[in-house]
Each structure stands twice: as C-alpha cells, then as structure tokens.
PDB file of N, CA and C in Angstrom:
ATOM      1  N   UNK A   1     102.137-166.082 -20.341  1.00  0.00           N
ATOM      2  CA  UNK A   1     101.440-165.388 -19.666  1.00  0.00           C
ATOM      3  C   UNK A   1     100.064-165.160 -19.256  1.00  0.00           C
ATOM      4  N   UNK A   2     100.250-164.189 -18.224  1.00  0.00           N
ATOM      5  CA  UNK A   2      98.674-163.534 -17.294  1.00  0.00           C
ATOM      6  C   UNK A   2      98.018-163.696 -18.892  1.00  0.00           C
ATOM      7  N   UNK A   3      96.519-163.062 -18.690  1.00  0.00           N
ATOM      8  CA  UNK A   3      96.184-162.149 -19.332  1.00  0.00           C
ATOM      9  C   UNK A   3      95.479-160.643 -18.898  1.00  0.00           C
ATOM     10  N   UNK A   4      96.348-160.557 -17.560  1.00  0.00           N
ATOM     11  CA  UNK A   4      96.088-159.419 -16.980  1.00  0.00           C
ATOM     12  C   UNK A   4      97.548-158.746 -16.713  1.00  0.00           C
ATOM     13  N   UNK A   5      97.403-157.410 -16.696  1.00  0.00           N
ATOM     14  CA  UNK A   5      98.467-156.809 -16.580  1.00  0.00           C
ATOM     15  C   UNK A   5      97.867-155.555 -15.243  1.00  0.00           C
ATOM     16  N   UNK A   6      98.472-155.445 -14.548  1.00  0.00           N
ATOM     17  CA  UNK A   6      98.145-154.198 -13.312  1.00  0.00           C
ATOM     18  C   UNK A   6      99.688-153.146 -13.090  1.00  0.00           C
ATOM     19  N   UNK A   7      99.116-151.755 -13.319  1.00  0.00           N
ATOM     20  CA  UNK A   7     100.112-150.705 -12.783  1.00  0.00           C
ATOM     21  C   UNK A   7      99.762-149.790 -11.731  1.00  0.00           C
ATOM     22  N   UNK A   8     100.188-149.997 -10.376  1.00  0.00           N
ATOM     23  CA  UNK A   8      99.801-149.385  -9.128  1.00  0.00           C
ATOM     24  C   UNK A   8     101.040-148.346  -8.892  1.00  0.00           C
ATOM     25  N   UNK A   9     100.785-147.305  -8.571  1.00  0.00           N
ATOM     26  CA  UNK A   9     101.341-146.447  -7.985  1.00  0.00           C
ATOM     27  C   UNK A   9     100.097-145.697  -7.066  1.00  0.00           C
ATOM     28  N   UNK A  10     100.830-145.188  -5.720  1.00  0.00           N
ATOM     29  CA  UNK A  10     100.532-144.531  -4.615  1.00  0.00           C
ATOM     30  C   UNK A  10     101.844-143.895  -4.040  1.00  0.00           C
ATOM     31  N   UNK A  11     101.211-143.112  -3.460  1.00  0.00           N
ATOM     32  CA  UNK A  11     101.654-141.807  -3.276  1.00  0.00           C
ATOM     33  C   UNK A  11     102.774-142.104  -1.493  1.00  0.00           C
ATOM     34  N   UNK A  12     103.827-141.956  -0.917  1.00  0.00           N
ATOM     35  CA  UNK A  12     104.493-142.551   0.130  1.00  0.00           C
ATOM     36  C   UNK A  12     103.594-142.659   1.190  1.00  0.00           C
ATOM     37  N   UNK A  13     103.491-141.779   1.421  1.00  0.00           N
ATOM     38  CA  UNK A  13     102.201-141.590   2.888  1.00  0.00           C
ATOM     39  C   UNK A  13     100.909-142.193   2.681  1.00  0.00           C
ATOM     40  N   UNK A  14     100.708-142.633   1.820  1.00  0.00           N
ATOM     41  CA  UNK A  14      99.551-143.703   1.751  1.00  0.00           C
ATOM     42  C   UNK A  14      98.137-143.019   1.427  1.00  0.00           C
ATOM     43  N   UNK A  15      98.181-141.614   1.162  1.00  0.00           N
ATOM     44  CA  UNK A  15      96.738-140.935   1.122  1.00  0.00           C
ATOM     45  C   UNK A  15      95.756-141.012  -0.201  1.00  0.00           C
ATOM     46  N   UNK A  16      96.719-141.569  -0.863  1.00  0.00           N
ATOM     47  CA  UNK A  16      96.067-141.672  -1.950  1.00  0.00           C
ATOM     48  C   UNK A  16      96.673-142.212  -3.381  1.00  0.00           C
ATOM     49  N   UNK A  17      96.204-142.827  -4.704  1.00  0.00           N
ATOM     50  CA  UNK A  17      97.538-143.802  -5.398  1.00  0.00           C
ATOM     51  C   UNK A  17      96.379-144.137  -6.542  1.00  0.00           C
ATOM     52  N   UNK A  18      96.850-144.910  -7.533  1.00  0.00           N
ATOM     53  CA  UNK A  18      96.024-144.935  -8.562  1.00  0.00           C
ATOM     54  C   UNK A  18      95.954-146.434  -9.441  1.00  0.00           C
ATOM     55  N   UNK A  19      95.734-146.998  -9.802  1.00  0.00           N
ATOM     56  CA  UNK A  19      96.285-148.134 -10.588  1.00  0.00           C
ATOM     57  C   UNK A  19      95.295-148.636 -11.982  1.00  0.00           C
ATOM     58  N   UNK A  20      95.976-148.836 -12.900  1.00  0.00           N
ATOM     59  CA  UNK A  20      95.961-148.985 -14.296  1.00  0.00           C
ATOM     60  C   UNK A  20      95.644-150.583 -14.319  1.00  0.00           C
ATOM     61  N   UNK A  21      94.438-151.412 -14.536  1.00  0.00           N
ATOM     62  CA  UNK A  21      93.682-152.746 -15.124  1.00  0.00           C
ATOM     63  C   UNK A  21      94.154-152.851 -16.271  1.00  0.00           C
ATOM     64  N   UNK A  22      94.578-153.552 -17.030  1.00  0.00           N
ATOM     65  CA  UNK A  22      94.567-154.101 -18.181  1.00  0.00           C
ATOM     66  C   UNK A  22      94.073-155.708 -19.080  1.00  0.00           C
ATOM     67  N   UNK A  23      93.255-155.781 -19.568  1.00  0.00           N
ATOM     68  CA  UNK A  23      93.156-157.470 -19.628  1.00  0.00           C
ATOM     69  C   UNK A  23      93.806-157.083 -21.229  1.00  0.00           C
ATOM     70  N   UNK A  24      95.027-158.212 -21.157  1.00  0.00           N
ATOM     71  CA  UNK A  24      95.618-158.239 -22.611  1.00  0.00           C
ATOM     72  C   UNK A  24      95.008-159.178 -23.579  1.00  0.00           C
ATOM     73  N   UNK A  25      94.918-160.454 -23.312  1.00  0.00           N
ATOM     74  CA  UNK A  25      94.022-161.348 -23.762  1.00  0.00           C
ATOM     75  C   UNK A  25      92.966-161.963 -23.405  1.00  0.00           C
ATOM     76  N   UNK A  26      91.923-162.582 -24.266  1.00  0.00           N
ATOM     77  CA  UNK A  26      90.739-162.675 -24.715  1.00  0.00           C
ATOM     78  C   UNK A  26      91.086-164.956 -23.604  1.00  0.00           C
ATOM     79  N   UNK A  27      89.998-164.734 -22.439  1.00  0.00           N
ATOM     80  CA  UNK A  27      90.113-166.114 -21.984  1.00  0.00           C
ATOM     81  C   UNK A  27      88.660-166.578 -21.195  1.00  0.00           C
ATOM     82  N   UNK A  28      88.245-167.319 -21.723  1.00  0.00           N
ATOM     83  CA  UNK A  28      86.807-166.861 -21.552  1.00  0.00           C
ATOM     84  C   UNK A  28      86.608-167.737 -19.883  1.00  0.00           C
ATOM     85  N   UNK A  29      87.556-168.441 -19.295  1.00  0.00           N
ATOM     86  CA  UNK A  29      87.629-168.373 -18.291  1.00  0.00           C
ATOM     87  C   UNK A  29      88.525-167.667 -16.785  1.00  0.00           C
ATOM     88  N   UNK A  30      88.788-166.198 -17.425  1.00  0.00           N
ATOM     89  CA  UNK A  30      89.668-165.350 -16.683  1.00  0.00           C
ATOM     90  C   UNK A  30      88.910-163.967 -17.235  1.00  0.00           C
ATOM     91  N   UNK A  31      87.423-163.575 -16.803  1.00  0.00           N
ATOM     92  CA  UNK A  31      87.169-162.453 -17.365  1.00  0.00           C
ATOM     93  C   UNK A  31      86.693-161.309 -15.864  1.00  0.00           C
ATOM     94  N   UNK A  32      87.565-161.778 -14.714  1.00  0.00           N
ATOM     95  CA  UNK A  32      87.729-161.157 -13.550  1.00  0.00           C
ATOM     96  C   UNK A  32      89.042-160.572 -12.963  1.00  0.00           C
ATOM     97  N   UNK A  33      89.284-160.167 -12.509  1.00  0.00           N
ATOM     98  CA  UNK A  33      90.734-159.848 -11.925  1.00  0.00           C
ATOM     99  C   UNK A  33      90.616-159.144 -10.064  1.00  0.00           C
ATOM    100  N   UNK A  34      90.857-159.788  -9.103  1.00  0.00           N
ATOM    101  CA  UNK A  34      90.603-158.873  -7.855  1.00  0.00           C
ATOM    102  C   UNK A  34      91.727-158.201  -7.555  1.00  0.00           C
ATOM    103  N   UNK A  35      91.860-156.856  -7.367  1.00  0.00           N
ATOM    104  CA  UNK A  35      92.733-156.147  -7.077  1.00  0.00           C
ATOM    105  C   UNK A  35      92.343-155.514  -5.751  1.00  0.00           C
ATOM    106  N   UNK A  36      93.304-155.799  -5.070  1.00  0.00           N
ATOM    107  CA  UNK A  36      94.058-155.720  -3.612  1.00  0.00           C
ATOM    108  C   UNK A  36      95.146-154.732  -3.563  1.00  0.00           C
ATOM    109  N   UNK A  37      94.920-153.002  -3.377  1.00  0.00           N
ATOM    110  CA  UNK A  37      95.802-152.005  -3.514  1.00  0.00           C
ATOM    111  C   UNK A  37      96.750-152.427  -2.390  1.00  0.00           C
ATOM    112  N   UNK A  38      98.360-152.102  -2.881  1.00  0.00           N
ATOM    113  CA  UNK A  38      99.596-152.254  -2.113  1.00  0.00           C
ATOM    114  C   UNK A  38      99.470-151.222  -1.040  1.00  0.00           C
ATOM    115  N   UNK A  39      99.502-149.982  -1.752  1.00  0.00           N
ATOM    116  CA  UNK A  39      99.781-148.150  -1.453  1.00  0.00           C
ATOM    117  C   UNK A  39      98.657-147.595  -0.345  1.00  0.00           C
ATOM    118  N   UNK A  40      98.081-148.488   0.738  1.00  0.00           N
ATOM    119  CA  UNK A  40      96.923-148.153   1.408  1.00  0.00           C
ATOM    120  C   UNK A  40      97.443-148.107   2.914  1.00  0.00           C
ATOM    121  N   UNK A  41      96.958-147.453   3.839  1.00  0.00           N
ATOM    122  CA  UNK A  41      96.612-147.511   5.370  1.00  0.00           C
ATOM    123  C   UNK A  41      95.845-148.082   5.777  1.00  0.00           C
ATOM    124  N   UNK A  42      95.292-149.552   6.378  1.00  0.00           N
ATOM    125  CA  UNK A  42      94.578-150.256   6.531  1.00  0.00           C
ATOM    126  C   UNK A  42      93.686-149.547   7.732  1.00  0.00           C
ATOM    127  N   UNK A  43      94.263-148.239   8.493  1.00  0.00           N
ATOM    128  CA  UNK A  43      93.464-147.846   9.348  1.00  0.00           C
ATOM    129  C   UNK A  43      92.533-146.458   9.032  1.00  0.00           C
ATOM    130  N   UNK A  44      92.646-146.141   7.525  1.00  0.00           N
ATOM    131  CA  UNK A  44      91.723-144.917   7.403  1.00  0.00           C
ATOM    132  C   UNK A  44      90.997-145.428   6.539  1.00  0.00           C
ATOM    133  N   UNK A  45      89.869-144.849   5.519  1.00  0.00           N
ATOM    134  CA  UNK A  45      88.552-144.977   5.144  1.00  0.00           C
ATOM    135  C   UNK A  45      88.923-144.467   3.459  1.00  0.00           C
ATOM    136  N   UNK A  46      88.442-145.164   2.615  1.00  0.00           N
ATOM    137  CA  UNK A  46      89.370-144.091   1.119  1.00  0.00           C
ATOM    138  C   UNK A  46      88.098-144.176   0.177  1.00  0.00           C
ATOM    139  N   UNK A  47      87.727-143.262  -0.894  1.00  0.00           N
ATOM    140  CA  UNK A  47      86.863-143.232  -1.711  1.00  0.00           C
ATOM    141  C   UNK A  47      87.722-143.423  -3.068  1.00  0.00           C
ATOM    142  N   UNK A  48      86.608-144.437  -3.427  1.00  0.00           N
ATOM    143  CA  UNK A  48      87.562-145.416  -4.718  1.00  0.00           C
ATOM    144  C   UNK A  48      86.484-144.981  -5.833  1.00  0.00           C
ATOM    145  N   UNK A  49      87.245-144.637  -7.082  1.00  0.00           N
ATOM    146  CA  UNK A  49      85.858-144.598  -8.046  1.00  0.00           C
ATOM    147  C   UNK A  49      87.209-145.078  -9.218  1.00  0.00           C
ATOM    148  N   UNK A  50      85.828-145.813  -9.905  1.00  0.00           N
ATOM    149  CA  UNK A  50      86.040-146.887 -10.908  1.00  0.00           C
ATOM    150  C   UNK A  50      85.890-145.731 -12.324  1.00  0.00           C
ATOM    151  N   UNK A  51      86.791-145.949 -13.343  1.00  0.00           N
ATOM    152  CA  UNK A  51      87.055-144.281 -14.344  1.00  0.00           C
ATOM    153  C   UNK A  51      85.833-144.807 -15.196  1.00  0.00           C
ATOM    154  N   UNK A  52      85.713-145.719 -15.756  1.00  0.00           N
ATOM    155  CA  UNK A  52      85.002-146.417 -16.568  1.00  0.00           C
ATOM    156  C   UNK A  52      83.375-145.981 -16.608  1.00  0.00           C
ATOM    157  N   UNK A  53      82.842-145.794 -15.662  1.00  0.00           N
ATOM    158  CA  UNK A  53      81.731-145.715 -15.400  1.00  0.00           C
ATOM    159  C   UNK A  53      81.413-144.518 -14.095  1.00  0.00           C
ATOM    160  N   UNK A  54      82.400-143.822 -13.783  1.00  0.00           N
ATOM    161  CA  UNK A  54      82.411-142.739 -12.896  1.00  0.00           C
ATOM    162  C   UNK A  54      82.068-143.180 -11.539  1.00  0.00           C
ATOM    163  N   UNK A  55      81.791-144.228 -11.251  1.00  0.00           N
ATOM    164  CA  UNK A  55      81.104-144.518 -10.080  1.00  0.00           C
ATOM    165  C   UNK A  55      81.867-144.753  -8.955  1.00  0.00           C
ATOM    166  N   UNK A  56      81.784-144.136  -7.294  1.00  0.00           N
ATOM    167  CA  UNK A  56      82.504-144.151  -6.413  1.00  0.00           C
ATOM    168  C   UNK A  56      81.995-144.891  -5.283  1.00  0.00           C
ATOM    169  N   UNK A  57      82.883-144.928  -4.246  1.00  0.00           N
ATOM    170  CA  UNK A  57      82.707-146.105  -3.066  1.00  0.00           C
ATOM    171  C   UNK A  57      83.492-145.282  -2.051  1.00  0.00           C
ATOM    172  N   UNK A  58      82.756-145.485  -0.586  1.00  0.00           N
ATOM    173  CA  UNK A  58      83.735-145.091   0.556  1.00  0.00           C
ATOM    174  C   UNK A  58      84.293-146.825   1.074  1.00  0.00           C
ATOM    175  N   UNK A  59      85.198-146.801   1.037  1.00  0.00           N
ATOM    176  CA  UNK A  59      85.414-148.680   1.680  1.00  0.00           C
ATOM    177  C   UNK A  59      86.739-148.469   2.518  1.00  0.00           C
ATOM    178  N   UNK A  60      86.440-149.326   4.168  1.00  0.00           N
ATOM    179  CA  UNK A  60      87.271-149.047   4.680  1.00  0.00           C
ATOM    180  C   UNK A  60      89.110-149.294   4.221  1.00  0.00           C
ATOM    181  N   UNK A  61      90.157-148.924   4.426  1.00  0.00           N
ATOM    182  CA  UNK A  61      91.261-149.686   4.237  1.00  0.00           C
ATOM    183  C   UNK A  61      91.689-151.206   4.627  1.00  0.00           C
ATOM    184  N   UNK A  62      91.019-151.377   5.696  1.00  0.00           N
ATOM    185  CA  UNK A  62      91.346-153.232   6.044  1.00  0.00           C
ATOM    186  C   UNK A  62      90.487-153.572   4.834  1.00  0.00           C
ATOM    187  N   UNK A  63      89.069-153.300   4.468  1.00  0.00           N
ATOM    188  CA  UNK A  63      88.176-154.183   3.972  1.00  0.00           C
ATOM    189  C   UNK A  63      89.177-154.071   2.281  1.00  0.00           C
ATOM    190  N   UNK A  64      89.499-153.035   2.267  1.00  0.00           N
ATOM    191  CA  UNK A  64      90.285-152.659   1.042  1.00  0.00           C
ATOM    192  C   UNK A  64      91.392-153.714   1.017  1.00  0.00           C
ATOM    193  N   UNK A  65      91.945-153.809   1.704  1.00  0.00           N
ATOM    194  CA  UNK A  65      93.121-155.041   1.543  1.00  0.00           C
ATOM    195  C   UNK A  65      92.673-156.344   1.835  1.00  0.00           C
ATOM    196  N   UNK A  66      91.837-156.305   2.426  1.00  0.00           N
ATOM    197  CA  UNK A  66      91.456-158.103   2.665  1.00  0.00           C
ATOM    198  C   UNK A  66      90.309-158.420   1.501  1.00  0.00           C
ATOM    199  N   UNK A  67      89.788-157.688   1.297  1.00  0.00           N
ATOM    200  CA  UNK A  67      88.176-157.961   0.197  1.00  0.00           C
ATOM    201  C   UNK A  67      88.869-157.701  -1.300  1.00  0.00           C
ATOM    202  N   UNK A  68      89.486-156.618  -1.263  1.00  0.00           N
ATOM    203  CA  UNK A  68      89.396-156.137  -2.521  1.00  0.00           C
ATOM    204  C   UNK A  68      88.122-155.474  -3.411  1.00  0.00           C
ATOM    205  N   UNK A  69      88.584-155.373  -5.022  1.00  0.00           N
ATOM    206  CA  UNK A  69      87.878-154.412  -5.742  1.00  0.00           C
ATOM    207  C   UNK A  69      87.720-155.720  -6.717  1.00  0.00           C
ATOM    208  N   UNK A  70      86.525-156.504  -7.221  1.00  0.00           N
ATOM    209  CA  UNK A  70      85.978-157.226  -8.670  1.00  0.00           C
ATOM    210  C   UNK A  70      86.461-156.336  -9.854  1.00  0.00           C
ATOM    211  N   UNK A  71      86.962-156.132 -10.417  1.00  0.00           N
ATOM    212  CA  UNK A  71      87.044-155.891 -11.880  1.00  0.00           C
ATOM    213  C   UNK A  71      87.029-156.747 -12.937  1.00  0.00           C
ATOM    214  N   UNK A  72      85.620-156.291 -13.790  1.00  0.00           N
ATOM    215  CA  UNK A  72      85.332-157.097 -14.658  1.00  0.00           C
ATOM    216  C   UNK A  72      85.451-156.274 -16.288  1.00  0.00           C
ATOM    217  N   UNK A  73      86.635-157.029 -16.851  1.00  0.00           N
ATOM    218  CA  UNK A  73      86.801-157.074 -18.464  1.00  0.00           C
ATOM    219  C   UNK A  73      86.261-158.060 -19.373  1.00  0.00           C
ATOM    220  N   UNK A  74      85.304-157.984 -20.486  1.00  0.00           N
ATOM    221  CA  UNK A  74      84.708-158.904 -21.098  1.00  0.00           C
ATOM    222  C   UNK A  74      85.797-159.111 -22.316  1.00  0.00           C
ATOM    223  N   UNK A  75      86.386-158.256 -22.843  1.00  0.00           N
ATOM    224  CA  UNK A  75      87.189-158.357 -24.386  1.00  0.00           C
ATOM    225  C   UNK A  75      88.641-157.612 -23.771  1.00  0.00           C
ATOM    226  N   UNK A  76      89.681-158.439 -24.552  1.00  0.00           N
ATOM    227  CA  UNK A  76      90.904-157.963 -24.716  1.00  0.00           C
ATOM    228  C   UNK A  76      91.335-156.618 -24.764  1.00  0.00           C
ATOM    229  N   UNK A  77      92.260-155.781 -24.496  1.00  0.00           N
ATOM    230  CA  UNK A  77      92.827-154.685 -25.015  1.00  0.00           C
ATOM    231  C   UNK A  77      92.032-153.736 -24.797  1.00  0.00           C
ATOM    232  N   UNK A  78      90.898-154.139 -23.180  1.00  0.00           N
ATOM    233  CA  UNK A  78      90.191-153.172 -22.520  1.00  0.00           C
ATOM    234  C   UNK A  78      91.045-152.888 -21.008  1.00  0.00           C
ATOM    235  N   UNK A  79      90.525-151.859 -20.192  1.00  0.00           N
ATOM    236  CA  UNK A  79      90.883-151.809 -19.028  1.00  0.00           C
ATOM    237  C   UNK A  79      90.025-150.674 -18.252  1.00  0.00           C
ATOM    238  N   UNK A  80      90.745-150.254 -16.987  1.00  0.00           N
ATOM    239  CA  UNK A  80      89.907-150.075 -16.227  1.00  0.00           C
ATOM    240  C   UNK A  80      90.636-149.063 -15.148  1.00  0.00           C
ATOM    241  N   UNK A  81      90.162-147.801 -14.985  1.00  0.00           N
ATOM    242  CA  UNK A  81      91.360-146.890 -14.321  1.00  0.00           C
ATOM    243  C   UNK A  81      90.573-146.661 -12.584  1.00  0.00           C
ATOM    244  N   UNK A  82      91.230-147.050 -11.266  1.00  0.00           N
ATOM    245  CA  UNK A  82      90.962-147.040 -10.010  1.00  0.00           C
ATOM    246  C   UNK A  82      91.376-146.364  -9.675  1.00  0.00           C
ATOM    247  N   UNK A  83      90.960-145.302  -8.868  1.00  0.00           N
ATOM    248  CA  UNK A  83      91.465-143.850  -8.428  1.00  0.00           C
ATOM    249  C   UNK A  83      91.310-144.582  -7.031  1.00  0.00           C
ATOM    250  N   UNK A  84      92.267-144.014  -5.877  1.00  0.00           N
ATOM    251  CA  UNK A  84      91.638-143.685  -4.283  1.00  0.00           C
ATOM    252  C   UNK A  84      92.639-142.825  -3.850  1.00  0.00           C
ATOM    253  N   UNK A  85      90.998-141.862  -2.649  1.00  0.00           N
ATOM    254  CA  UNK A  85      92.234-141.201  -2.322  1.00  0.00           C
ATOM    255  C   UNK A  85      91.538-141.199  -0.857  1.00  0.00           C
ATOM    256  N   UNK A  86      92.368-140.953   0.358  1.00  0.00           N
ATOM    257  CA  UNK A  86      91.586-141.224   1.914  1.00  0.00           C
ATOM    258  C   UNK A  86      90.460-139.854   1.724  1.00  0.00           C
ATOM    259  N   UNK A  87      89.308-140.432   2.428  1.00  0.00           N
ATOM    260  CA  UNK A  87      87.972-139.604   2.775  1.00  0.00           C
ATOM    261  C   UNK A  87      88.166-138.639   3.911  1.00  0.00           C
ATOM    262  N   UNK A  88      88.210-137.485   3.015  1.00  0.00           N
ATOM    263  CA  UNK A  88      88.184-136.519   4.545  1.00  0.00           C
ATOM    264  C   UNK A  88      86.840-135.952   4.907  1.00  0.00           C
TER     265      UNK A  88
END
C-alpha cells in the first residue's frame, strides 16, 4: 500500500462535505497528497479551511476540482481535517 488514506463525505446537494487526510506511513518521497473533493458544484464558490492550522480560503468549485488542495504531512500517523462549505 498508499501511504495515504482519504475519507470524504459531502452532504447530497453539494453545499457542503468534509474529508479526513491521513498519511499512514513514513516515505520520504510521498510527503504530499492533492486532494480533489468528489462532493462539490463546480459552479458555486466554497470556503475551505484547513483544521490544523485554522486557516481558510474562498476557491472557486471548478478551480476546486481541477487544481485541488496541497496537503502536506511530514511524519506518519498525522493528518489533516478539510472542512467546505459553499460561500454565501
């Protein structure tokens, strides 16, 4: 195996969804992971904040599915909690 593990859930209507980072093992050339949310509307606008460090983002939904989110784990048996929910 990975040494990444990802748990996405979102909500049906797309307004908003959450997903769980995990890096299980220690690879000192896999200490990135890009995550590309499933659970999105590529035509509205969503504010994403990273749990880890509290910090938030308005990013459109296309840029959200085509760009993605960098998440960076340095050590094993860390992770990383992504909130979004659409910007009203």
């Amino acid at each position: 195996g990975s040494a990444w593990c990802v748990l996405e859930y979102a909500r049906q209507d797309r307004t908003c969804g959450y997903a769980g980072i995990f890096k299980l093992k220690n690879d000192v050339t896999d200490n990135e992971y890009l995550f590309k949310p499933r659970g999105i509307d590529i035509s509205q606008s969503y504010r994403v904040t990273l749990d880890n460090d509290g910090q938030s983002l308005i990013i459109s939904g296309w840029e959200l599915s085509q760009t993605g989110i960098t998440i960076h784990l340095d050590e094993a048996k860390t992770s990383e909690l992504i909130l979004y929910e659409v910007k009203k």
